[in-house]
Protein backbone atom coordinates (compact mmCIF):
# COMPACT_ATOMS: atom_id res chain seq x y z
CA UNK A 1 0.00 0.00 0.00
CA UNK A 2 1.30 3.36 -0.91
CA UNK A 3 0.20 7.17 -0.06
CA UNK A 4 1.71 9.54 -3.16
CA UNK A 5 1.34 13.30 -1.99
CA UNK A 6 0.63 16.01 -4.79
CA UNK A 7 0.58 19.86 -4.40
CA UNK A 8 -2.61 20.35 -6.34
CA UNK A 9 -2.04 24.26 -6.44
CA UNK A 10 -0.30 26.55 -4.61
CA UNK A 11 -0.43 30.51 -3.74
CA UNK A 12 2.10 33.21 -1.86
CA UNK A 13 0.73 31.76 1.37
CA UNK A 14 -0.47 28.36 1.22
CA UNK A 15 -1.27 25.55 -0.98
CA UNK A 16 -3.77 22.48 -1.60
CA UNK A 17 -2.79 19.06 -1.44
CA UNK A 18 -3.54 15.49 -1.64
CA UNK A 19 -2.61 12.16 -1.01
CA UNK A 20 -3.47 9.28 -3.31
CA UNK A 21 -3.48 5.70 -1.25
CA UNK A 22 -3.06 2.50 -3.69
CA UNK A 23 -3.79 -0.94 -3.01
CA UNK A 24 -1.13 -2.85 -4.18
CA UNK A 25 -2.03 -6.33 -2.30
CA UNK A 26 -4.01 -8.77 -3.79
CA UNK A 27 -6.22 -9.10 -1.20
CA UNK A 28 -8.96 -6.16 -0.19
CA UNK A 29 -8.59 -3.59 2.68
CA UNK A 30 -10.77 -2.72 4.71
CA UNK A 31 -9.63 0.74 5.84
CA UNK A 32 -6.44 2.96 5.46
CA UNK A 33 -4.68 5.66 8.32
CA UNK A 34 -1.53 8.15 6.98
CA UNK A 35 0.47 10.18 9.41
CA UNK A 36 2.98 13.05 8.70
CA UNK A 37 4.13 15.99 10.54
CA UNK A 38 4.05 19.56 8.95
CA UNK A 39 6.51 22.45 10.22
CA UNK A 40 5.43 24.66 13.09
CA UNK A 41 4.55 27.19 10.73
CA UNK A 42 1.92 25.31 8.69
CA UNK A 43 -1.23 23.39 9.86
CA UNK A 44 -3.91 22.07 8.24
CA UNK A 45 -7.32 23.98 7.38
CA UNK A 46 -10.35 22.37 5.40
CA UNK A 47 -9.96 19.07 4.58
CA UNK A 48 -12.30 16.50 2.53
CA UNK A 49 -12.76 12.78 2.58
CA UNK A 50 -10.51 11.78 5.81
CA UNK A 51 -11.06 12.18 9.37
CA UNK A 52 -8.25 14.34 10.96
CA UNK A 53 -6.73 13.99 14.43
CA UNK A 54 -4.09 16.23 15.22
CA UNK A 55 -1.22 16.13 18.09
CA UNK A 56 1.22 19.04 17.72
CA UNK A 57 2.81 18.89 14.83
CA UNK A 58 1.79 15.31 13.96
CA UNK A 59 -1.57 14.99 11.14
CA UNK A 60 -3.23 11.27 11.32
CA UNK A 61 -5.69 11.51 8.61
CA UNK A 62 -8.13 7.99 8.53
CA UNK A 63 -10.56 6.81 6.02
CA UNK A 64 -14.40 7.78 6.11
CA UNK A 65 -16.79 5.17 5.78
CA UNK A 66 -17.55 5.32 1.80
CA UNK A 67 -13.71 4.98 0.88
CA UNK A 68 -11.95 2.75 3.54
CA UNK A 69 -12.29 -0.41 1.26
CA UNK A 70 -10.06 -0.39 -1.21
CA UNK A 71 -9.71 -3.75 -3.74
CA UNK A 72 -6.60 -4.87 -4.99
CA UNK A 73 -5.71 -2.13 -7.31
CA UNK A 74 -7.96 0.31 -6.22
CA UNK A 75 -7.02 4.18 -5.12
CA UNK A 76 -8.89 6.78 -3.18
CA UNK A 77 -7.75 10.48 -2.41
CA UNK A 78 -8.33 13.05 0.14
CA UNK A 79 -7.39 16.21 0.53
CA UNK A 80 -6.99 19.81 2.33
CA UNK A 81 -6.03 23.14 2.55
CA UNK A 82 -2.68 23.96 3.83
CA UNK A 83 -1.77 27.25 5.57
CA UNK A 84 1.82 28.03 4.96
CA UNK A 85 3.97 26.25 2.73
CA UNK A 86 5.65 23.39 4.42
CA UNK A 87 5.06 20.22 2.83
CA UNK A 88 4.81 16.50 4.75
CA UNK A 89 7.79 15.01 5.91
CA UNK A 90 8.25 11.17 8.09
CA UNK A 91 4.90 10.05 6.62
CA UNK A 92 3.96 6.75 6.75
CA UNK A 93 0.97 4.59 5.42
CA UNK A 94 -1.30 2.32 7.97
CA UNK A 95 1.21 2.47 10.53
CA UNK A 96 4.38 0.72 8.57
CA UNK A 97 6.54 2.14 6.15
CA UNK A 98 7.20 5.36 4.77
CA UNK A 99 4.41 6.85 1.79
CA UNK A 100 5.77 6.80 -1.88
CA UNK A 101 6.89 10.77 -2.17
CA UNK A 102 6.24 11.53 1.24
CA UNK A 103 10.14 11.21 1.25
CA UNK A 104 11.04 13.52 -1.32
CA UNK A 105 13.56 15.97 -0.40
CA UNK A 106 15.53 16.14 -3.31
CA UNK A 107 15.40 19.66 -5.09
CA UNK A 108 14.86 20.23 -9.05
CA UNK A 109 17.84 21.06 -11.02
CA UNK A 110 18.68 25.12 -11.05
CA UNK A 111 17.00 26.58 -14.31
CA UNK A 112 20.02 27.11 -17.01
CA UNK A 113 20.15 28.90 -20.20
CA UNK A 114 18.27 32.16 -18.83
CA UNK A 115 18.54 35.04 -22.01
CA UNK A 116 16.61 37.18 -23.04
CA UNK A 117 14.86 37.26 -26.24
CA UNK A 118 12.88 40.11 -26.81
CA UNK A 119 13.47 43.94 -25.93
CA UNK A 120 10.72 46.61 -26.27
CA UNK A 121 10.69 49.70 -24.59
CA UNK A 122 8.43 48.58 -21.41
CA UNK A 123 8.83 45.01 -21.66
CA UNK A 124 11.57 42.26 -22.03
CA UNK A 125 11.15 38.41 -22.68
CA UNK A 126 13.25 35.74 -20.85
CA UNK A 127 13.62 32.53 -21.74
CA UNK A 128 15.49 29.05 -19.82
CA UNK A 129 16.24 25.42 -20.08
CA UNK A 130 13.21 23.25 -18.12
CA UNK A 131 14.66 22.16 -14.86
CA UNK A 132 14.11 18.61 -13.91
CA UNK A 133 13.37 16.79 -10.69
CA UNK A 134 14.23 13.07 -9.73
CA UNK A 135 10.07 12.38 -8.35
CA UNK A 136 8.19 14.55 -10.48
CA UNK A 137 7.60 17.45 -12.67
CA UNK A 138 8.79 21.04 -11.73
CA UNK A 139 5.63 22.62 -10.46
CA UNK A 140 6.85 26.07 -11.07
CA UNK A 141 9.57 28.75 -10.94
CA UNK A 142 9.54 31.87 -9.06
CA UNK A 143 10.88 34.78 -11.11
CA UNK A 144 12.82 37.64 -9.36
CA UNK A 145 13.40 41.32 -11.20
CA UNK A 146 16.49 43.30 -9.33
CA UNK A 147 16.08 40.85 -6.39
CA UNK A 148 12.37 41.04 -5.73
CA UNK A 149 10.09 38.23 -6.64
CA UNK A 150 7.63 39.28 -9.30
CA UNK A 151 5.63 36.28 -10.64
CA UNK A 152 5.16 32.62 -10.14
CA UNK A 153 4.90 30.98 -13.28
CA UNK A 154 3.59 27.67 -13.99
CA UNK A 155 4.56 25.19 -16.46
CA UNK A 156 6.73 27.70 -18.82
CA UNK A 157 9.91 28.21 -19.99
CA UNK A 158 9.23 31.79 -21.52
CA UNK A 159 8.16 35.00 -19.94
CA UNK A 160 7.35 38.43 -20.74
CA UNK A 161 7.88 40.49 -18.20
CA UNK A 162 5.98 43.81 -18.47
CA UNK A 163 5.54 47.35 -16.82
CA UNK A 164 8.86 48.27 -17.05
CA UNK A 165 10.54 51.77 -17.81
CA UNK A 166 12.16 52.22 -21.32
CA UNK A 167 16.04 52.97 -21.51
CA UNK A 168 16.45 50.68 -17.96
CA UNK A 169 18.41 47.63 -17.29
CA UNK A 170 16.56 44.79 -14.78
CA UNK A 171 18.27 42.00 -13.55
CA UNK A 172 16.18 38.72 -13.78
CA UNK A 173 17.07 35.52 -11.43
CA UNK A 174 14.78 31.95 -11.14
CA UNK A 175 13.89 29.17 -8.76
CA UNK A 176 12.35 26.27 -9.34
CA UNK A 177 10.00 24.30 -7.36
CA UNK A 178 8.55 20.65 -7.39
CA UNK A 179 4.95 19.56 -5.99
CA UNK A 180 6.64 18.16 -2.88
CA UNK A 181 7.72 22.17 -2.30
CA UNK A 182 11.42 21.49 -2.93
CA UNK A 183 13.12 24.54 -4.45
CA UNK A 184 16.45 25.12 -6.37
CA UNK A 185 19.16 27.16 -5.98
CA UNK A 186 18.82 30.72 -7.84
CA UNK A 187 19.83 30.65 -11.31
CA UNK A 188 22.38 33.22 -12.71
CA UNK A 189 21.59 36.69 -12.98
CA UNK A 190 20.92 38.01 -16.46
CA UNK A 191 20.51 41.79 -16.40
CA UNK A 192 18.56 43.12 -19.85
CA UNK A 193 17.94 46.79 -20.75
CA UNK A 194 14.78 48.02 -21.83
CA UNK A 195 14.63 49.53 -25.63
CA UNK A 196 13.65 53.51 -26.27
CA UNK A 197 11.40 52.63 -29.32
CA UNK A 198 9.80 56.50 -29.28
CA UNK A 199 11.87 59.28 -29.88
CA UNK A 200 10.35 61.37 -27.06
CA UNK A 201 9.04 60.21 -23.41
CA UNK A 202 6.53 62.08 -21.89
CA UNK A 203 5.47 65.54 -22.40
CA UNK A 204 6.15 67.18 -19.55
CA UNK A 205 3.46 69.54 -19.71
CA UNK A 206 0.28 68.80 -21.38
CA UNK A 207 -2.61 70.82 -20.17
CA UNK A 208 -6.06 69.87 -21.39
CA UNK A 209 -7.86 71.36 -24.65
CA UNK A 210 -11.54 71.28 -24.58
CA UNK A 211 -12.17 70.40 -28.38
CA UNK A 212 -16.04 70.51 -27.66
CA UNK A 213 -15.93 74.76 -26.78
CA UNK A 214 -17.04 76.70 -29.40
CA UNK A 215 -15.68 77.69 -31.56
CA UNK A 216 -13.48 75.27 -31.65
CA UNK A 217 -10.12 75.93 -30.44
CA UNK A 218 -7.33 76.27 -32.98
CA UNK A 219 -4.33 74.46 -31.17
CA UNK A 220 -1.49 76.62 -33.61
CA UNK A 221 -3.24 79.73 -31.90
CA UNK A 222 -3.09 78.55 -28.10
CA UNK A 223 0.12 77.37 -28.39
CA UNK A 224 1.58 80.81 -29.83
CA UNK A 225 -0.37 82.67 -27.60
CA UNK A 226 0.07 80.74 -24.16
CA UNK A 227 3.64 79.57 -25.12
CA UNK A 228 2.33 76.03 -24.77
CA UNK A 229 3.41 73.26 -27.31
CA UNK A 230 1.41 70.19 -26.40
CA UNK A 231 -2.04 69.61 -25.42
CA UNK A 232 -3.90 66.93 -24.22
CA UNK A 233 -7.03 67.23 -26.23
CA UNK A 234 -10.51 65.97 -25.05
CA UNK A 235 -12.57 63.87 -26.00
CA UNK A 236 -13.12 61.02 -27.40
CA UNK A 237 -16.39 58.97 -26.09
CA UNK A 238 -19.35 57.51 -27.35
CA UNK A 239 -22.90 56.32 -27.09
CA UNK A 240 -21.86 53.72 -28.64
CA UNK A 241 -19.53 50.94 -29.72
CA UNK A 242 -18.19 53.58 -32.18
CA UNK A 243 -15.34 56.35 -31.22
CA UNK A 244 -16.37 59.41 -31.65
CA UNK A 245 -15.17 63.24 -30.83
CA UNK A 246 -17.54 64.61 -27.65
CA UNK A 247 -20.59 62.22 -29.35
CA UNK A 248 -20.63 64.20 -32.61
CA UNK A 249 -17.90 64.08 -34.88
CA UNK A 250 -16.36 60.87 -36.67
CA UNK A 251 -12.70 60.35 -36.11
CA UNK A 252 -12.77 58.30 -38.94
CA UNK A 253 -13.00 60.91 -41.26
CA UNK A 254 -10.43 62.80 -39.93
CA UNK A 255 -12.21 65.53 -37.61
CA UNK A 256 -9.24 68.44 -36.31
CA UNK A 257 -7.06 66.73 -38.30
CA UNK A 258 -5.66 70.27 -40.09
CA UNK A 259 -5.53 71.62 -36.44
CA UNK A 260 -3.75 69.00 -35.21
CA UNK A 261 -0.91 69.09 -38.06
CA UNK A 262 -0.82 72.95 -37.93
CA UNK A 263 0.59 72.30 -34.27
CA UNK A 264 2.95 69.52 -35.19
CA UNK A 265 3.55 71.94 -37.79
CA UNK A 266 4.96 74.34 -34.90
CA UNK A 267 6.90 71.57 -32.69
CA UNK A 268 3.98 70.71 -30.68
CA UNK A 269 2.36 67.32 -30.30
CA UNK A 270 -1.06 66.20 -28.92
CA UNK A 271 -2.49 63.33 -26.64
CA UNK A 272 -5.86 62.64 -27.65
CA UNK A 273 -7.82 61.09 -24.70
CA UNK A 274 -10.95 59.03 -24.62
CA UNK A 275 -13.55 59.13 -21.86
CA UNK A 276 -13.73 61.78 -18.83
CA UNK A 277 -16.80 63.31 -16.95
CA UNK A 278 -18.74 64.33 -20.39
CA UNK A 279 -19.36 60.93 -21.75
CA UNK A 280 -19.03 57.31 -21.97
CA UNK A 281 -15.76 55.81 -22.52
CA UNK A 282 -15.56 53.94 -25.15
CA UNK A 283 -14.96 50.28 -23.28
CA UNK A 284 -18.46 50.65 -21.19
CA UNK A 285 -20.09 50.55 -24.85
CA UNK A 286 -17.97 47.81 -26.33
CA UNK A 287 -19.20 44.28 -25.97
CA UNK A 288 -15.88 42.25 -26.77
CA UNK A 289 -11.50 43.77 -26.73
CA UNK A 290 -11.95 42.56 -30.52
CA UNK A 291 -14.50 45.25 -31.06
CA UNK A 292 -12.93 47.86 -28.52
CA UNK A 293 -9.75 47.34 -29.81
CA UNK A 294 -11.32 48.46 -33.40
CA UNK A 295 -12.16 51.39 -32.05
CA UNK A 296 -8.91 52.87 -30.61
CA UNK A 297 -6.76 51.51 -33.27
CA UNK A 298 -8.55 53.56 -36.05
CA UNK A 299 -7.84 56.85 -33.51
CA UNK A 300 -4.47 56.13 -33.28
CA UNK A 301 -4.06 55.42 -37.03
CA UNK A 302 -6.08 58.54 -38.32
CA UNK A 303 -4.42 60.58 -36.05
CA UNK A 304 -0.55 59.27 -36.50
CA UNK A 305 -0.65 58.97 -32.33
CA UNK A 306 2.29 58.70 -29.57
CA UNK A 307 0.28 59.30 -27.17
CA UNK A 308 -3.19 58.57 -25.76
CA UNK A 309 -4.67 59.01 -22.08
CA UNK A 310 -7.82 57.21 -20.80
CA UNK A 311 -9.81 59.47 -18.77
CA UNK A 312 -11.62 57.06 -15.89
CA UNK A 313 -14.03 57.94 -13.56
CA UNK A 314 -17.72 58.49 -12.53
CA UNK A 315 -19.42 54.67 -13.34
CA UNK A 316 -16.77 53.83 -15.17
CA UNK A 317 -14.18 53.44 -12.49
CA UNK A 318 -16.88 51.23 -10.84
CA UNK A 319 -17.25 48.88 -13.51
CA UNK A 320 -14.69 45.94 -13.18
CA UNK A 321 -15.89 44.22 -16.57
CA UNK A 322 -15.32 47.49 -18.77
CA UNK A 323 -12.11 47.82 -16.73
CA UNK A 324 -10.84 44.50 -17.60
CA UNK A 325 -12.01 44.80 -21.22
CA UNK A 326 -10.16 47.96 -21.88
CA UNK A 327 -6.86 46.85 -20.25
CA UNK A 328 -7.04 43.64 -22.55
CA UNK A 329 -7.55 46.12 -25.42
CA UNK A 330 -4.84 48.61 -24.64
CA UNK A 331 -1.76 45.55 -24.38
CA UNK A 332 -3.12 44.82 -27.72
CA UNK A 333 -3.19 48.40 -28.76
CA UNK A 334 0.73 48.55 -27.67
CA UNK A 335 1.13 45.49 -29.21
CA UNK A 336 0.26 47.04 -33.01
CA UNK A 337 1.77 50.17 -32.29
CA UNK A 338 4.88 50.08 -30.48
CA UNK A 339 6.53 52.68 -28.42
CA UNK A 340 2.81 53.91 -28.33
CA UNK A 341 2.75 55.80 -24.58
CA UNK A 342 -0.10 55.26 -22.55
CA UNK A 343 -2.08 57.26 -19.64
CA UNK A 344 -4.78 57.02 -17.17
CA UNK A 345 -5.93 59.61 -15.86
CA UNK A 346 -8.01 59.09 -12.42
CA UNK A 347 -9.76 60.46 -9.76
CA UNK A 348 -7.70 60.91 -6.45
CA UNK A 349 -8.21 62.23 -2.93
CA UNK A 350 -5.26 63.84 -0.57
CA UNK A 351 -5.10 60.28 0.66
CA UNK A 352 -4.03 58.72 -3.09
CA UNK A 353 -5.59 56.75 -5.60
CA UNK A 354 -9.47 55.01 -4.25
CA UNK A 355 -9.64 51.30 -3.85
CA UNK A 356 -11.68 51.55 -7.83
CA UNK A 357 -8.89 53.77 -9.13
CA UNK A 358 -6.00 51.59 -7.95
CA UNK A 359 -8.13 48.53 -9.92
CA UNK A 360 -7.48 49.87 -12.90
CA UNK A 361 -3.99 50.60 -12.77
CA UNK A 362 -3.36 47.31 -11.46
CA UNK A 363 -5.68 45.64 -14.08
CA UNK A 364 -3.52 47.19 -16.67
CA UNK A 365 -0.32 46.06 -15.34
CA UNK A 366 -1.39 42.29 -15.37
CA UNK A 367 -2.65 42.70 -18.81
CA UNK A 368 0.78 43.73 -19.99
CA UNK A 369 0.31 47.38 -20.26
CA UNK A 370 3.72 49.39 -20.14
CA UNK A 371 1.58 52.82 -18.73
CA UNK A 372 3.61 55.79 -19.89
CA UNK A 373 1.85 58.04 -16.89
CA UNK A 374 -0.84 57.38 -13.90
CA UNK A 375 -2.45 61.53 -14.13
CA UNK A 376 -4.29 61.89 -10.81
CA UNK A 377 -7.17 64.85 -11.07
CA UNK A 378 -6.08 66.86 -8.03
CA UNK A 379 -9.69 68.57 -7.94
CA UNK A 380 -13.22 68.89 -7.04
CA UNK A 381 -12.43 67.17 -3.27
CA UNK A 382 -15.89 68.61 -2.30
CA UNK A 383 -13.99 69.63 1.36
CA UNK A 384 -12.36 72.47 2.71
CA UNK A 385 -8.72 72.22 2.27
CA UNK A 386 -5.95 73.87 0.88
CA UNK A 387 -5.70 73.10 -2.86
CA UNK A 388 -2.09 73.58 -3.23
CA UNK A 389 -0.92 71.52 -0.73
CA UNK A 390 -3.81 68.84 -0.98
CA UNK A 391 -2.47 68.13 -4.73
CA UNK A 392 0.91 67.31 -3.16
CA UNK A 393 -0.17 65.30 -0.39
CA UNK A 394 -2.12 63.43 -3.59
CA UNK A 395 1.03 63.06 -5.34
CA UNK A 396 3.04 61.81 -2.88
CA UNK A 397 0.33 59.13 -1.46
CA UNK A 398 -0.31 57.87 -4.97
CA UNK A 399 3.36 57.20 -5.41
CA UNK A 400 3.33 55.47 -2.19
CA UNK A 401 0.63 53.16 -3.66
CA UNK A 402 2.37 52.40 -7.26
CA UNK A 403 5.71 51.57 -5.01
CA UNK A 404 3.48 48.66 -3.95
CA UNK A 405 1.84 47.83 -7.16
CA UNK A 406 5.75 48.16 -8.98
CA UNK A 407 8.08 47.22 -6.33
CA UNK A 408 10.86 46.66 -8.37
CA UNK A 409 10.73 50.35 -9.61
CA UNK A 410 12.99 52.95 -7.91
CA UNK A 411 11.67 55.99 -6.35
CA UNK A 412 12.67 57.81 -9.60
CA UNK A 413 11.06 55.52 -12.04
CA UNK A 414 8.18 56.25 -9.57
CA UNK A 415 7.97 60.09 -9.65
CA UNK A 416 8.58 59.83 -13.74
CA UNK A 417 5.77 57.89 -14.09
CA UNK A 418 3.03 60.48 -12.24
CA UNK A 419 1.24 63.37 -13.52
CA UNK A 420 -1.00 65.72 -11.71
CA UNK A 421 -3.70 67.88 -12.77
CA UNK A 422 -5.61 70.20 -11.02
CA UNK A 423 -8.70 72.12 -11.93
CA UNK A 424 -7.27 75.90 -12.41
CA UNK A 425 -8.81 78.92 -10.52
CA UNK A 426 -12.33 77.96 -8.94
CA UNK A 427 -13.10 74.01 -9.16
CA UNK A 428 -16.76 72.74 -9.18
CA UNK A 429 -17.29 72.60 -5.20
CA UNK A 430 -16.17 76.29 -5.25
CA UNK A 431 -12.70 75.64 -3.78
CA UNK A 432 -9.84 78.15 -5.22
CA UNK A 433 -6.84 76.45 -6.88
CA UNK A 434 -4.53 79.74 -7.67
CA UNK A 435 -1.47 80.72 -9.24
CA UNK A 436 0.51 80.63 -5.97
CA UNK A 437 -0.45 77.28 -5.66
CA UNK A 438 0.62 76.11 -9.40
CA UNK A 439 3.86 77.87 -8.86
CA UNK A 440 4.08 75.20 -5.62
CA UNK A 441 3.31 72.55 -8.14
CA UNK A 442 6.03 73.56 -10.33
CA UNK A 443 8.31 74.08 -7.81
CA UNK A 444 7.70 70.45 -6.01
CA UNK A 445 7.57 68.52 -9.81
CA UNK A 446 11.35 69.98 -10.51
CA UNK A 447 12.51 68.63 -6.84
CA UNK A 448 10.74 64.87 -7.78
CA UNK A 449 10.97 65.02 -11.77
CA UNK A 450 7.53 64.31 -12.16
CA UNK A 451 6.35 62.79 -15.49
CA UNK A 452 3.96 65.17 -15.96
CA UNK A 453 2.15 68.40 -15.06
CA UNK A 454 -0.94 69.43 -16.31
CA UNK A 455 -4.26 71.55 -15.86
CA UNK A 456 -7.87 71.56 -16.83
CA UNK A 457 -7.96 73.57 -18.86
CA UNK A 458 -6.30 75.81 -21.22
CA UNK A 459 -9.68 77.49 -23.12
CA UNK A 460 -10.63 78.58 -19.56
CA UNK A 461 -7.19 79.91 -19.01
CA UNK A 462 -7.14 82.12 -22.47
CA UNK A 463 -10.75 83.87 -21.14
CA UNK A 464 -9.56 85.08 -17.88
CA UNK A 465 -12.96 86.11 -17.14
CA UNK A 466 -15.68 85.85 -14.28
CA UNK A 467 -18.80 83.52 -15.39
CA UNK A 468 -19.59 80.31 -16.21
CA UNK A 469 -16.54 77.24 -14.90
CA UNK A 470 -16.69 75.77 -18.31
CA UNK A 471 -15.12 79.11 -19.85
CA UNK A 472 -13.97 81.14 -16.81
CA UNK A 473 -11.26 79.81 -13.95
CA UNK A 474 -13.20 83.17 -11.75
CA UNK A 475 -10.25 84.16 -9.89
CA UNK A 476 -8.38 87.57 -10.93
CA UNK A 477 -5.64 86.33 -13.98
CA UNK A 478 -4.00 87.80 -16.81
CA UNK A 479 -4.78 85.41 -19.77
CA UNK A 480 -3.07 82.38 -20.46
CA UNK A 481 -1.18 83.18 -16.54
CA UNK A 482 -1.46 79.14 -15.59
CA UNK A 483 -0.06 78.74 -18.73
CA UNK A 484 2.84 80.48 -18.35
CA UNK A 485 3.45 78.84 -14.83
CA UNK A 486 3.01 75.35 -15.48
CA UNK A 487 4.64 75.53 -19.55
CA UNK A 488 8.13 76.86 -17.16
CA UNK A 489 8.52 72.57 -16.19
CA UNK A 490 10.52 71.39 -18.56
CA UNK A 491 10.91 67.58 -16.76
């Protein structure tokens, strides 16, 4: 009679596992008992067909009625759920010898051969030899980037490892691991470098265009006049599964095209972005990434695009379907246009990103998406606080929260991949963000070398006036003043 244990699946902190007990006798059984002992720092949870009785460290697991007979030949299996990862060790079967695999202590071979294949600018793909074990198959290999562990990975000897900054070098190391928990030594360390497939990162400072005012804003004009050269133009939504400019105009056939080249025309370079508070983003309205992915890919193509944000919030940040759906969408829109730079823009309190906005930076990441910037809208906190310093205190806790969600990412890598925009001069709960306070902004994005600086928006800045928010910032201003402020950061 033998007892063969199997890790069925594993996670960070614990695993499931199993025992299979064979008759090999020719002559029936009428009931089975296996014993192990676990480390002090695992124990047993849930556990299915088997009673348990436990003394310290020691697990005696016994048949139930229904599978104690066994014929010659037969097997049965029970299971549980392990807390921690120690595996069984001095098991034996109905009291006499040891279990077949309960005695496996043998590691798998060290993975060999790591390289690296593949080199784009936020990604690089590593290969390696299969290790082998002497009882059973590797279960799986814990990958390391610059000494942190960043992925288990099951059954593969390939890996693309994503969310990395362009123009870096990571160092990759591997471990294997077999079902009885064995693991290897660490393989060699293989240090890659990131490519730098666009010939310009992040615009520093790209303030928000309104191409829904009327009439419509000719970008050639507000950057000669504000001494702006690149605008983050909005939007692009839809009632629809069909992208469209603000829910009117066709992208398709080319809408602000001419105004878009008579800026490139100048130096300057755009970021269209799709969604925000005026409409439905395009991924709420899409039933499939096939279809969705349709949709941005003609934007980028009419358009000639580096760069495209994805304005999230209202329902939309709520909505963990449309969330997953556009980040599966986006790694295939990076995919077909490479050293395209993606942003999301989010809400965010003083406290950081919410719970719903930190979803959808992390869904991104584990679809593969290299984001270019995480924009946090420093606005509209419907409390009474100090703007200025509240969009710092933003900044700074949001950073704390992509350290977790990027650990191997220095603080640098960090601060280049934020941007923060506030609402200029009076926001829609009435609170007063000012000049004083964008000159702070300024002042505290040259001490962190933020990615990115921007403001909504730059039609309300050109008015100056007193009136209505969606043309006046209300607050005493020269025209184009914010502009002049915020176009000084130059990264």
């Amino acid at each position: 009679m033998t007892a063969e244990f199997r890790k069925t699946s594993s996670w960070e902190n614990g695993y499931q596992g199993t025992y299979t007990i064979k008759n090999h006798s020719r002559t029936a059984l009428s009931g089975w008992t296996v014993e192990f002992d676990l480390p002090a720092s695992t124990t047993v949870g849930a556990h299915w067909d088997a009673q348990l009785i436990r003394q310290g460290n020691r697990y005696s697991f016994r048949n139930v009625g229904y599978n104690g007979p066994l014929a010659p030949g037969a097997s049965t299996t029970f299971g549980w759920v392990a807390q921690g990862s120690g595996v069984p060790a001095q098991c034996v079967v109905n009291k006499g010898g040891p279990c077949e695999g309960g005695g496996d202590i043998t590691a798998p071979t060290v993975p060999t051969g790591v390289h690296i294949t593949g080199i784009e600018d936020g990604a690089l793909t590593l290969n390696w030899t299969a290790s082998v074990d002497d009882q059973s198959p590797v279960v799986n290999y814990d990958l390391f980037v610059n000494g942190v562990r960043y992925a288990t990975l099951a059954g593969v000897t390939s890996y693309r490892v994503t969310g990395l900054q362009p123009a870096t070098p990571y160092t990759f190391q591997l471990i294997a691991k077999d079902e009885a928990g064995n693991q290897s030594a660490s393989s060699n360390a293989v240090t890659g470098t990131t490519g730098d497939l666009s010939p310009t990162r992040t615009k520093p400072t790209a303030p928000y265009v309104d191409m829904g005012a009327w009439p419509t804003p000719s970008l050639s004009t507000l950057a000669s006049e504000s001494g702006l050269k690149n605008f983050s133009l909005g939007a692009i939504t839809s009632p629809t599964c069909k992208a469209m400019w603000f829910n009117y105009y066709d992208p398709r056939a080319g809408w602000g095209k001419e105004n878009i080249n008579a800026l490139r025309a100048t130096g300057g370079e755009v970021k269209v972005t799709f969604g925000g508070a005026g409409g439905r983003e395009l991924a709420q309205n899409c039933d499939s990434v096939d279809a969705l992915f349709t949709e941005y890919d003609a934007v980028v193509r009419q358009y000639d695009l580096r760069y495209v944000d994805f304005d999230i919030e209202g329902a939309a940040v709520n909505d963990p379907v449309s969330i997953a759906r556009r980040s599966a969408a986006l790694a295939r829109l990076q995919q077909a246009h490479p050293g395209l730079r993606i942003s999301l823009t989010l809400p965010v309190a003083p406290s950081g990103l919410t719970q719903t906005g930190l979803s959808v930076v992390t869904s991104a990441r584990d679809a593969g998406v290299a984001l270019d910037v995480v924009n946090v809208m420093t606005m509209d906190y419907f409390m009474v606080i100090d703007y200025g310093d509240a969009a710092i205190q933003a900044a700074e806790a949001t950073v704390t929260q992509l350290k977790a969600l990027y650990p191997a990412r220095t603080d640098a890598q960090l601060w280049g991949m934020l941007g923060v925009t506030p609402m200029i001069g009076e926001n829609d709960d009435h609170q007063i963000y000012d000049q004083a306070d964008a000159r702070q902004l300024v002042a505290f994005a040259r001490s962190k070398k933020l990615g990115m600086i921007s403001f909504w928006d730059v039609t309300r800045d050109r008015n100056a006036c007193t009136g209505n928010l969606s043309l006046c910032t209300n607050v005493p201003q020269s025209p184009y003043e914010f502009s002049r402020i915020v176009g000084a950061y130059n990264g």
